[in-house]
C-alpha atoms as a PDB file:
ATOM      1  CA  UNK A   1       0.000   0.000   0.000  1.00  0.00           C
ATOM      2  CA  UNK A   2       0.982   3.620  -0.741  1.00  0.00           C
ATOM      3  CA  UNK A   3      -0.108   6.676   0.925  1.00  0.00           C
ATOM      4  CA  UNK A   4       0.305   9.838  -0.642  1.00  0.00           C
ATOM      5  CA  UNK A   5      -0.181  13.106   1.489  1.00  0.00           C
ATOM      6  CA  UNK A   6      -1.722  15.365  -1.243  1.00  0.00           C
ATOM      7  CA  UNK A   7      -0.152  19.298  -1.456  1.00  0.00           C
ATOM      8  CA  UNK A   8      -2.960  21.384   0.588  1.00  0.00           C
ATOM      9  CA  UNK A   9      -4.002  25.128  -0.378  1.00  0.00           C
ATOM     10  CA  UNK A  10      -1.674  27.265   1.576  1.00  0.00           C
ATOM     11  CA  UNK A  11      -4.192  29.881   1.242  1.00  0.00           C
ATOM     12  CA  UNK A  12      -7.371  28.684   2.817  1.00  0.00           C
ATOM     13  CA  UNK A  13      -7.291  26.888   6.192  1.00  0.00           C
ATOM     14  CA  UNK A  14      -7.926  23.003   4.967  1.00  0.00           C
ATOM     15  CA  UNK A  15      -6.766  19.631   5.753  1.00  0.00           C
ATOM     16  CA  UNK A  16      -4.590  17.101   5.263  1.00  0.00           C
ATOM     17  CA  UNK A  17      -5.738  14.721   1.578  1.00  0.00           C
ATOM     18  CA  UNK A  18      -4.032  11.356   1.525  1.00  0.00           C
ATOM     19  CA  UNK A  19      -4.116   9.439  -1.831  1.00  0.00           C
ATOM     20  CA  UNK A  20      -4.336   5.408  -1.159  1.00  0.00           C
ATOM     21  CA  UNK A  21      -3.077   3.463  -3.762  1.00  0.00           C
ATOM     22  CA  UNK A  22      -1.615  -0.448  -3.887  1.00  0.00           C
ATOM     23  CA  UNK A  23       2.032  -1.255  -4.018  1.00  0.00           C
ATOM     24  CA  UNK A  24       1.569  -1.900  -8.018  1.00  0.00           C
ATOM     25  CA  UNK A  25      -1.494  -0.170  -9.514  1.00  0.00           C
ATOM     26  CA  UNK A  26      -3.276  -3.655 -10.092  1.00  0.00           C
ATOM     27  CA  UNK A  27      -7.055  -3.208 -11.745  1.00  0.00           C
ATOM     28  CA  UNK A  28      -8.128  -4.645  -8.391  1.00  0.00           C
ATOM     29  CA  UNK A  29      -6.616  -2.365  -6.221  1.00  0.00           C
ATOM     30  CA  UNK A  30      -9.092   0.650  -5.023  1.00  0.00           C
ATOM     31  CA  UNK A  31      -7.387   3.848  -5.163  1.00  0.00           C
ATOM     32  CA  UNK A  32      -9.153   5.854  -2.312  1.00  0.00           C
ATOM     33  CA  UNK A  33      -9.287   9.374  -1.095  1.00  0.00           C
ATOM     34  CA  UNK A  34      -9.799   9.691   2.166  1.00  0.00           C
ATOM     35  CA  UNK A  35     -10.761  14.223   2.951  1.00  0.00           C
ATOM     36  CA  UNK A  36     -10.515  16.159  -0.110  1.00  0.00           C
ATOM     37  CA  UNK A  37      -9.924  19.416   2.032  1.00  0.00           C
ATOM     38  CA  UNK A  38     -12.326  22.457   1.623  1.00  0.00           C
ATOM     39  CA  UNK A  39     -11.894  22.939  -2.242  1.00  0.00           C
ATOM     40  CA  UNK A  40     -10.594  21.475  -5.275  1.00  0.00           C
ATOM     41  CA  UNK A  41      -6.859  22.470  -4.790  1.00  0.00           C
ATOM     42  CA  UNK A  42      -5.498  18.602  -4.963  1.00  0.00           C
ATOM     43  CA  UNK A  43      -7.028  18.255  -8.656  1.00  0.00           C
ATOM     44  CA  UNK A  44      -4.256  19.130 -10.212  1.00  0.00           C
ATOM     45  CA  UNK A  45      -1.858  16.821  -8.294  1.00  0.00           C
ATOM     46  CA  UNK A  46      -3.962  14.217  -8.614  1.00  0.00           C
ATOM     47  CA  UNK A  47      -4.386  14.309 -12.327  1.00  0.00           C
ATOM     48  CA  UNK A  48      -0.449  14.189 -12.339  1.00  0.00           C
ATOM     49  CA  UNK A  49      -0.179  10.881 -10.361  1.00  0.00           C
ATOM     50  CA  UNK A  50      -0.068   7.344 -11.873  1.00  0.00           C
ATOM     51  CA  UNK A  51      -2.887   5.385 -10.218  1.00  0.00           C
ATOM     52  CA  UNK A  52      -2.810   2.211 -12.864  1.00  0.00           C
ATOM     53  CA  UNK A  53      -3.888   2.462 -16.629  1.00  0.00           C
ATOM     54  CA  UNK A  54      -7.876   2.231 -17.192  1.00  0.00           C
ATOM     55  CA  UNK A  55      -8.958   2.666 -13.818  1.00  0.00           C
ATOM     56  CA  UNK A  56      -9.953   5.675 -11.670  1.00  0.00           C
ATOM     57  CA  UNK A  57      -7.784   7.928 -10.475  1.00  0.00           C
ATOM     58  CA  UNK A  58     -10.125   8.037  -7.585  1.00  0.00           C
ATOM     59  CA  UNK A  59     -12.426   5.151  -7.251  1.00  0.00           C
ATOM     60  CA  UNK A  60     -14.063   5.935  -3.539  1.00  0.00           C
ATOM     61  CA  UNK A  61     -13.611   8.788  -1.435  1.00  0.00           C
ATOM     62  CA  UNK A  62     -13.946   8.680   2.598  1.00  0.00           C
ATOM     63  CA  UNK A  63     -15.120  11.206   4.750  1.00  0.00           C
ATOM     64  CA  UNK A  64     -13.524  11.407   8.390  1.00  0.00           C
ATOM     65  CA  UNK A  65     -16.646  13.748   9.376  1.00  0.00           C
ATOM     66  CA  UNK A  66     -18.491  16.677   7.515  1.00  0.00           C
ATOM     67  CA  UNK A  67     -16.212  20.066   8.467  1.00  0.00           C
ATOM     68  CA  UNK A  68     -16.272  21.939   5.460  1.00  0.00           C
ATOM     69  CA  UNK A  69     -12.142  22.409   5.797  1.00  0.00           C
ATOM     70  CA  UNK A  70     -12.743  18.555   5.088  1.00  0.00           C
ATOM     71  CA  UNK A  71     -15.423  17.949   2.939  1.00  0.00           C
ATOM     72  CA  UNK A  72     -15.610  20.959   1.197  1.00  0.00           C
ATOM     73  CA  UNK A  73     -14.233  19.961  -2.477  1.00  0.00           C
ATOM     74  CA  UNK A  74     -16.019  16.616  -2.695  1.00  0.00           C
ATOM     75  CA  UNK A  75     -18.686  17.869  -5.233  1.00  0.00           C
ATOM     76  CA  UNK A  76     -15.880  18.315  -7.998  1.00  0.00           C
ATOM     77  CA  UNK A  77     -13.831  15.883  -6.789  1.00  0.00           C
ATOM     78  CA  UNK A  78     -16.571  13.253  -7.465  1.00  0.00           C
ATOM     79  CA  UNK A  79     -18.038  14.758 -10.563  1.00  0.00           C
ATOM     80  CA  UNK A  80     -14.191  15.049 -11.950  1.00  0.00           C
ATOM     81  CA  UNK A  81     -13.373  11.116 -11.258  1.00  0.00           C
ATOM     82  CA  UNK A  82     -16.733   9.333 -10.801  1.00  0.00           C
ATOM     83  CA  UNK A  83     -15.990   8.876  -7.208  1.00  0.00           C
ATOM     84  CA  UNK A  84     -18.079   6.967  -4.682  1.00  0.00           C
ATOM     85  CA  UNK A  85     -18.471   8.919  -1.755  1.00  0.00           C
ATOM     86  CA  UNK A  86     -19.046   7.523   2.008  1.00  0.00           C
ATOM     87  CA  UNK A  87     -19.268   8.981   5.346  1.00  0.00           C
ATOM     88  CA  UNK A  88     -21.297   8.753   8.440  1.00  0.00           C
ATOM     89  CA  UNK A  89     -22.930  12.321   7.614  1.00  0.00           C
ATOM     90  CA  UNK A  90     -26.055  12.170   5.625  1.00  0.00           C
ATOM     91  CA  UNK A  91     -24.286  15.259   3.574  1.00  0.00           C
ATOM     92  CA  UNK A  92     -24.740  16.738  -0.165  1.00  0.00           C
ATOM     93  CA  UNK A  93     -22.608  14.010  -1.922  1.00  0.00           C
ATOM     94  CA  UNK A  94     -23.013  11.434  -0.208  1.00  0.00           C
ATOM     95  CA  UNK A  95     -23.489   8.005  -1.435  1.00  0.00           C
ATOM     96  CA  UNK A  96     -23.343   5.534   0.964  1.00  0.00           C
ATOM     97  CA  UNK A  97     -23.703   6.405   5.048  1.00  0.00           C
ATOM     98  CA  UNK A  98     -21.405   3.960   7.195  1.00  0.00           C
ATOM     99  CA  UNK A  99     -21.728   3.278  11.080  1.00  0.00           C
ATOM    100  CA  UNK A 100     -18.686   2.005  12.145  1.00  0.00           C
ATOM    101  CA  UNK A 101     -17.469  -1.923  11.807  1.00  0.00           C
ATOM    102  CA  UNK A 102     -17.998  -1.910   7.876  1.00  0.00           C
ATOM    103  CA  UNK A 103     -14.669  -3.271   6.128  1.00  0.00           C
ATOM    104  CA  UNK A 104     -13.669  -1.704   2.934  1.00  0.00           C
ATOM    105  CA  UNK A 105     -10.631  -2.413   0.179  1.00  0.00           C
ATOM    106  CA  UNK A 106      -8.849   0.795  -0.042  1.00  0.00           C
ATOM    107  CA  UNK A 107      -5.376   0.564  -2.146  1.00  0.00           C
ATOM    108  CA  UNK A 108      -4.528  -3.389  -1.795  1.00  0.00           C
ATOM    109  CA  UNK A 109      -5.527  -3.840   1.814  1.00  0.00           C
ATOM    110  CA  UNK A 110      -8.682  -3.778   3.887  1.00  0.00           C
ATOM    111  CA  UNK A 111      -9.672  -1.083   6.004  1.00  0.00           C
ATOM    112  CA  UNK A 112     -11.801  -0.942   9.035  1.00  0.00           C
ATOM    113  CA  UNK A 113     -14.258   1.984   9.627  1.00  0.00           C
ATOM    114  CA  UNK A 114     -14.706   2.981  13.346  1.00  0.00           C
ATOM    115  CA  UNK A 115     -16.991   5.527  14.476  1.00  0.00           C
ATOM    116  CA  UNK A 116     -14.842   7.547  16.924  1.00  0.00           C
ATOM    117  CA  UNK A 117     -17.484  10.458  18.216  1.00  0.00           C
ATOM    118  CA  UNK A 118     -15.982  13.388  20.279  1.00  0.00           C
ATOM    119  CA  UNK A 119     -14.405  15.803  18.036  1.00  0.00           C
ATOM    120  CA  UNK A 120     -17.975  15.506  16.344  1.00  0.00           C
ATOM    121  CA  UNK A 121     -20.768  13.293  16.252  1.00  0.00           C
ATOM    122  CA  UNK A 122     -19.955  12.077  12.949  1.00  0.00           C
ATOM    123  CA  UNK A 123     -16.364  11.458  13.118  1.00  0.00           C
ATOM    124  CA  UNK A 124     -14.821   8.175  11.834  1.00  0.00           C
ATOM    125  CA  UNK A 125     -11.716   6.681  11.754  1.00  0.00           C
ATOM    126  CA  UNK A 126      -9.988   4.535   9.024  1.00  0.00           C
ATOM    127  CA  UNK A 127      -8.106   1.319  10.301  1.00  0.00           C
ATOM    128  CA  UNK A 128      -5.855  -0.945   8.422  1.00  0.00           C
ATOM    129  CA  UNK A 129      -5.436  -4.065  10.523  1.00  0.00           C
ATOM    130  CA  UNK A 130      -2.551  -5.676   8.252  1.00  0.00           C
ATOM    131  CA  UNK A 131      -0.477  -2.573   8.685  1.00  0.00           C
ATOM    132  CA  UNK A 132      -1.455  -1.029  11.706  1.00  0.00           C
ATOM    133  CA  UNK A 133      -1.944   2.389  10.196  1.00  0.00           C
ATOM    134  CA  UNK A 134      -4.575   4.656  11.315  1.00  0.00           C
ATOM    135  CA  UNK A 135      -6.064   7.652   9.518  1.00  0.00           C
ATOM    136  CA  UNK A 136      -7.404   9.434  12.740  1.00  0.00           C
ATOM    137  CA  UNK A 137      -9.109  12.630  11.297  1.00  0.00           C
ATOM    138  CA  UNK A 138      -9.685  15.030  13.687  1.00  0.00           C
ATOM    139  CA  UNK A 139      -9.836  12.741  16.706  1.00  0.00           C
ATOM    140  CA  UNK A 140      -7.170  13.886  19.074  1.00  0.00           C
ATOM    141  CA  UNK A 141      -4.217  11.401  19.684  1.00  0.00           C
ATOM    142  CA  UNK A 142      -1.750  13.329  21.329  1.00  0.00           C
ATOM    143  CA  UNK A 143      -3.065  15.550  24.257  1.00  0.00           C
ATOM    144  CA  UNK A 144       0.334  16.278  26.220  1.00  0.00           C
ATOM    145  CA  UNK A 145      -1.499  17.846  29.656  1.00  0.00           C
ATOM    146  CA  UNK A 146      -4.787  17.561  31.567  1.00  0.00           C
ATOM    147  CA  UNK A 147      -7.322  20.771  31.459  1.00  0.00           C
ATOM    148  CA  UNK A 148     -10.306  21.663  29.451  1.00  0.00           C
ATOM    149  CA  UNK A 149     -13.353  19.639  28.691  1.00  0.00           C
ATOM    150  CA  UNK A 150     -14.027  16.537  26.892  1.00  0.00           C
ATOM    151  CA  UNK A 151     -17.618  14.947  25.692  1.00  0.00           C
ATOM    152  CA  UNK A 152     -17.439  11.949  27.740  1.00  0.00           C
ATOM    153  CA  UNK A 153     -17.778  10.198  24.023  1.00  0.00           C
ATOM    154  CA  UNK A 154     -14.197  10.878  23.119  1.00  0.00           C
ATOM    155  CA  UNK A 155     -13.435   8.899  26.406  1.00  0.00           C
ATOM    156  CA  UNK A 156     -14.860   6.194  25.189  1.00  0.00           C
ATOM    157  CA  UNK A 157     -13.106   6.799  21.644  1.00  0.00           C
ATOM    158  CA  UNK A 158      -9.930   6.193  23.397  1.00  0.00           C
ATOM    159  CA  UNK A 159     -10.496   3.574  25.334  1.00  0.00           C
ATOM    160  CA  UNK A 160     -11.718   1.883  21.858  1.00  0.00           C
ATOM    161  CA  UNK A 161      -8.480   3.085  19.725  1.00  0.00           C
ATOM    162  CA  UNK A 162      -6.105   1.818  22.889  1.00  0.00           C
ATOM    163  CA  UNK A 163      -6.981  -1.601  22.079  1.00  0.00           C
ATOM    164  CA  UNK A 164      -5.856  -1.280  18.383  1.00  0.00           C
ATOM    165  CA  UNK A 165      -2.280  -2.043  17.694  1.00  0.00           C
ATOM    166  CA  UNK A 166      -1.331   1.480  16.142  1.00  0.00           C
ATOM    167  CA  UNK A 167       2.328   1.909  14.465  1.00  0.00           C
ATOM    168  CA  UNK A 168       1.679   5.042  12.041  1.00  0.00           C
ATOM    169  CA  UNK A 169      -1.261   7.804  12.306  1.00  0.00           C
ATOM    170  CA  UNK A 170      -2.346  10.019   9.794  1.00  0.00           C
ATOM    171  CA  UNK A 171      -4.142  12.797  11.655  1.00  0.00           C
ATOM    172  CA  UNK A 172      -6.284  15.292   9.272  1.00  0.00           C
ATOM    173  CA  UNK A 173      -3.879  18.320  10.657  1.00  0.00           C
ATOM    174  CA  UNK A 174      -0.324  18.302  11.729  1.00  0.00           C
ATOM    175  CA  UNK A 175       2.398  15.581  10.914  1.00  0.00           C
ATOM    176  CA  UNK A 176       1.929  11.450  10.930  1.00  0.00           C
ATOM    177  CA  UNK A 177       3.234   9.952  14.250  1.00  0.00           C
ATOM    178  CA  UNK A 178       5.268   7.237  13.677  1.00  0.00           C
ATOM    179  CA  UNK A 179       6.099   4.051  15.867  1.00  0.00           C
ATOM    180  CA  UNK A 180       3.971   2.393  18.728  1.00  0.00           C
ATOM    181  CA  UNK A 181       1.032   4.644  19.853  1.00  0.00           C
ATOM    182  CA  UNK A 182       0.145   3.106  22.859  1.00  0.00           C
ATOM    183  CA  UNK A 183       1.933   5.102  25.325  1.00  0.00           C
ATOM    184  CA  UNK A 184       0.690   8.345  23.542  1.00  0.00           C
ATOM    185  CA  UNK A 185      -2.909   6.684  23.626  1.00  0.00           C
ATOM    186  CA  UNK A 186      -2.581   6.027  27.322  1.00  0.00           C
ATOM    187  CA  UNK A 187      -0.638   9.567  28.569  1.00  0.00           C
ATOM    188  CA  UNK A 188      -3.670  11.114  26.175  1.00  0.00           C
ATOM    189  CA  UNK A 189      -6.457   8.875  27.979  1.00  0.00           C
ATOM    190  CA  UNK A 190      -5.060  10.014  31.611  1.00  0.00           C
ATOM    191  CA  UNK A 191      -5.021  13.434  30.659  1.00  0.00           C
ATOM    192  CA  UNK A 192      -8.855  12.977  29.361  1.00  0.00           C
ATOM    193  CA  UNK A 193      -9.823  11.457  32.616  1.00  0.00           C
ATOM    194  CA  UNK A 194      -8.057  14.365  34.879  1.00  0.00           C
ATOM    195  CA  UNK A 195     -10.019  16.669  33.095  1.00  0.00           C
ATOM    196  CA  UNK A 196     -14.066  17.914  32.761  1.00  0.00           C
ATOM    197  CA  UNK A 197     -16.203  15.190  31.096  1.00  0.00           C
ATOM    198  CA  UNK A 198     -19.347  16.401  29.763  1.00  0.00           C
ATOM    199  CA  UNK A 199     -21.982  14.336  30.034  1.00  0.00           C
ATOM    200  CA  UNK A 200     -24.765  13.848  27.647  1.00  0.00           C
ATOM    201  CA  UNK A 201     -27.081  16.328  29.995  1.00  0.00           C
ATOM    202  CA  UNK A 202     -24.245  18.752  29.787  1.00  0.00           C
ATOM    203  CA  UNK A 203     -24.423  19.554  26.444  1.00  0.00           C
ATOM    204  CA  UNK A 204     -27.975  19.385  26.427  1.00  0.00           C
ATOM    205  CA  UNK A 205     -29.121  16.352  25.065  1.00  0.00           C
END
């Protein structure tokens, strides 16, 4: 598998586009997009890549959750390549809605969706099991220091992503992390439960 971190407008506030392709452009292999940012600024990279001859250069594109700096350029994204989109949000441009726990070829691997609420309702992260990689969106991995407030959902997040053997992250801002995550999961975890949780009747629900 082959992930390509796509150039990003440096003059709108937008985030990070990774490219998934397999090791060798086979017709089988599923060359996904997973957050086009918040306009059509990766076009004209992506028309420059080779992503195999007579397929799509973008066959499916995945949605970490509905943030316009995020979602923003799917429309002509989609109508440019055909693409199939999918995300948890019932948005303009969406195809298929996932829940969490559907598998999905991306590149030449499997991916696992996980619904990971707490930075939003609708946020999902992307999990390859045969490489360990996660593509984390906006879901916070690294949170050096207790303080603030957390929806008590993100808690639970955690607790489900510290179970996961994690060796690379691909968060929708900032740099990848590299190496074993569980230490960062569990300092990030502590710091979460030595600060304010807000219930459900907190935020008014």
């Amino acid at each position: 598998m082959r992930i390509l971190r796509l150039k990003s407008n440096p003059r709108e506030y937008t985030c990070n586009s990774y490219l998934i392709l397999g090791d060798h452009n086979h017709p089988e292999d599923v060359n996904t997009l997973i957050d086009p940012g918040m306009d059509d600024f990766i076009l004209h990279e992506l028309d420059s890549i080779s992503t195999g001859i007579g397929k799509k250069r973008v066959e499916q594109i995945l949605l970490t959750h509905e943030h316009f700096d995020h979602h923003g350029g799917v429309r002509k994204i989609r109508a440019r390549y055909e693409a199939r989109v999918m995300a948890f949000a019932e948005v303009e441009g969406v195809d298929r809605k996932l829940y969490g726990g559907e598998v999905l070829p991306a590149g030449d691997q499997k991916l696992i969706v996980l619904h990971t609420p707490g930075h939003s309702k609708d946020s999902l992260c992307f999990y390859f099991p045969n490489s360990y990689i996660l593509f984390s969106g906006d879901t916070q991995l690294n949170i050096q220091m207790p303080g603030g407030a957390y929806p008590y959902e993100f808690k639970n997040t955690l607790e489900k992503l510290a179970t996961l053997r994690i060796e690379s992250a691909y968060p929708g801002h900032g740099e990848p992390i590299f190496g074993d995550l569980a230490p960062i999961l569990a300092k990030t975890l502590c710091n979460v439960n030595n600060s304010t949780l807000l219930y459900p009747h907190h935020l008014g629900e």
